[in-house]
C-alpha atoms as a PDB file:
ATOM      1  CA  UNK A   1       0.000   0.000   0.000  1.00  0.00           C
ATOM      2  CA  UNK A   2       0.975   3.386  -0.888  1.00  0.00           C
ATOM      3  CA  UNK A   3       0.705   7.039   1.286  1.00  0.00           C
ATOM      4  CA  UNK A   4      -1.858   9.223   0.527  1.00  0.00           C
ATOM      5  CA  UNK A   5      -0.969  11.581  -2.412  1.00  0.00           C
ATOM      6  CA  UNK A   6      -2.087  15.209  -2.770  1.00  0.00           C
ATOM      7  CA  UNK A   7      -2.655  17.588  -5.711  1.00  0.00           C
ATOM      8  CA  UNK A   8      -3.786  20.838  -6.183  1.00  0.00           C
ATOM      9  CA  UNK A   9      -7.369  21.760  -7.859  1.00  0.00           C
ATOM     10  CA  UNK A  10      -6.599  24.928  -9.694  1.00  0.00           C
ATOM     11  CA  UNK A  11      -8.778  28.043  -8.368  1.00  0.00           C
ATOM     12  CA  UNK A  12      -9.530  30.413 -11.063  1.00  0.00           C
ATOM     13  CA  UNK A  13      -8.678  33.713 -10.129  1.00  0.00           C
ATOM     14  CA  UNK A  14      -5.665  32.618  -7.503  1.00  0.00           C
ATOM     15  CA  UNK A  15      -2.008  33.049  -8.378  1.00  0.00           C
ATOM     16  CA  UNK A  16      -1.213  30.024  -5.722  1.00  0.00           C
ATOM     17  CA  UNK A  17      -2.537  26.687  -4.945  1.00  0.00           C
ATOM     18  CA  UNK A  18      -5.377  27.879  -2.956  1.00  0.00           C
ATOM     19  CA  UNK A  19      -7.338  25.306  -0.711  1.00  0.00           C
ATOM     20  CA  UNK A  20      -9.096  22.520  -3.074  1.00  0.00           C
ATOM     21  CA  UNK A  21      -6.702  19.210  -3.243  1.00  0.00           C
ATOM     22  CA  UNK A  22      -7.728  15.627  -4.866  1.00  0.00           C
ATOM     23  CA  UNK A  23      -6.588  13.293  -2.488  1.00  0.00           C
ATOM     24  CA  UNK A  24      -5.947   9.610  -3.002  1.00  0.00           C
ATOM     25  CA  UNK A  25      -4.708   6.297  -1.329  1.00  0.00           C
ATOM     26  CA  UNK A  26      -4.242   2.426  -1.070  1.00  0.00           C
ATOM     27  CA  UNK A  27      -3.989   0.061  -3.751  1.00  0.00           C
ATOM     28  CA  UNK A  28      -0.960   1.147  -5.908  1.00  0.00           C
ATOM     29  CA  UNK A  29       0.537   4.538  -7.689  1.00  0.00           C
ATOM     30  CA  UNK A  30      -1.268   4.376 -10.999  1.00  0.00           C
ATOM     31  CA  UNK A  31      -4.359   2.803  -9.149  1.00  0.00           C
ATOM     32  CA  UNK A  32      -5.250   4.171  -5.926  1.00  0.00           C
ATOM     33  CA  UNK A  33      -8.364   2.539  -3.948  1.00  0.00           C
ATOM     34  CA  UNK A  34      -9.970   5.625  -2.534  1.00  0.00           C
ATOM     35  CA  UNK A  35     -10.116   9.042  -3.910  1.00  0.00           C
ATOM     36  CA  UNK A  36     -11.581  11.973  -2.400  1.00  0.00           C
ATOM     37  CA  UNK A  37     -11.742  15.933  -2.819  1.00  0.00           C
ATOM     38  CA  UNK A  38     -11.196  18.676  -0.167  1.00  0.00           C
ATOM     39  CA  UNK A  39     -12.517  22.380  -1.096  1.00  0.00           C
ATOM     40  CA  UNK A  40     -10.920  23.534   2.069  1.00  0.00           C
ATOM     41  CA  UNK A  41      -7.345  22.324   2.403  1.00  0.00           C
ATOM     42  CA  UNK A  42      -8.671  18.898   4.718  1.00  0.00           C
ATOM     43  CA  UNK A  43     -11.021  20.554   6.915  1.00  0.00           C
ATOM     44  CA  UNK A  44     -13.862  18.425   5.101  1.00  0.00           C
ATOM     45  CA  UNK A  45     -13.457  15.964   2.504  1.00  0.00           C
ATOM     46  CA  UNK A  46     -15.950  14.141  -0.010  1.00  0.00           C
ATOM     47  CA  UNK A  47     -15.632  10.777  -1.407  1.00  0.00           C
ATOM     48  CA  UNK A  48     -15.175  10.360  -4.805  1.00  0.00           C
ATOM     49  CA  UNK A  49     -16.890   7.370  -5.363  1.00  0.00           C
ATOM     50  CA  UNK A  50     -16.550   6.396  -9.022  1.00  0.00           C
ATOM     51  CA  UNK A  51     -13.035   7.522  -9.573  1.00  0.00           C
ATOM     52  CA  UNK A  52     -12.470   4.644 -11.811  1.00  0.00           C
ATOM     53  CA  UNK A  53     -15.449   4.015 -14.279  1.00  0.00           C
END
């Protein structure tokens, strides 16, 4: 199993990374198990259920 990986969401209008991240985990590095998105830099996250289909 791999660590959770983080990347940035681009915010229009922001010259830096702002707060919204995808964040995934598990399974391997080109095929995560779980996927989720954060709008405000891991105060709250939501699932991203069907990240593979």
């Amino acid at each position: 199993m791999i660590p959770p990986r983080e990347y940035t969401v681009k915010t229009p209008g922001l010259n830096h990374r702002g707060e919204r991240r995808i964040v995934v985990g598990g399974g391997t590095k080109t095929d995560p198990d779980v996927w989720y998105y954060t709008s405000d830099h891991f105060e709250s996250f939501c699932s991203i259920p069907d990240a593979e289909d």
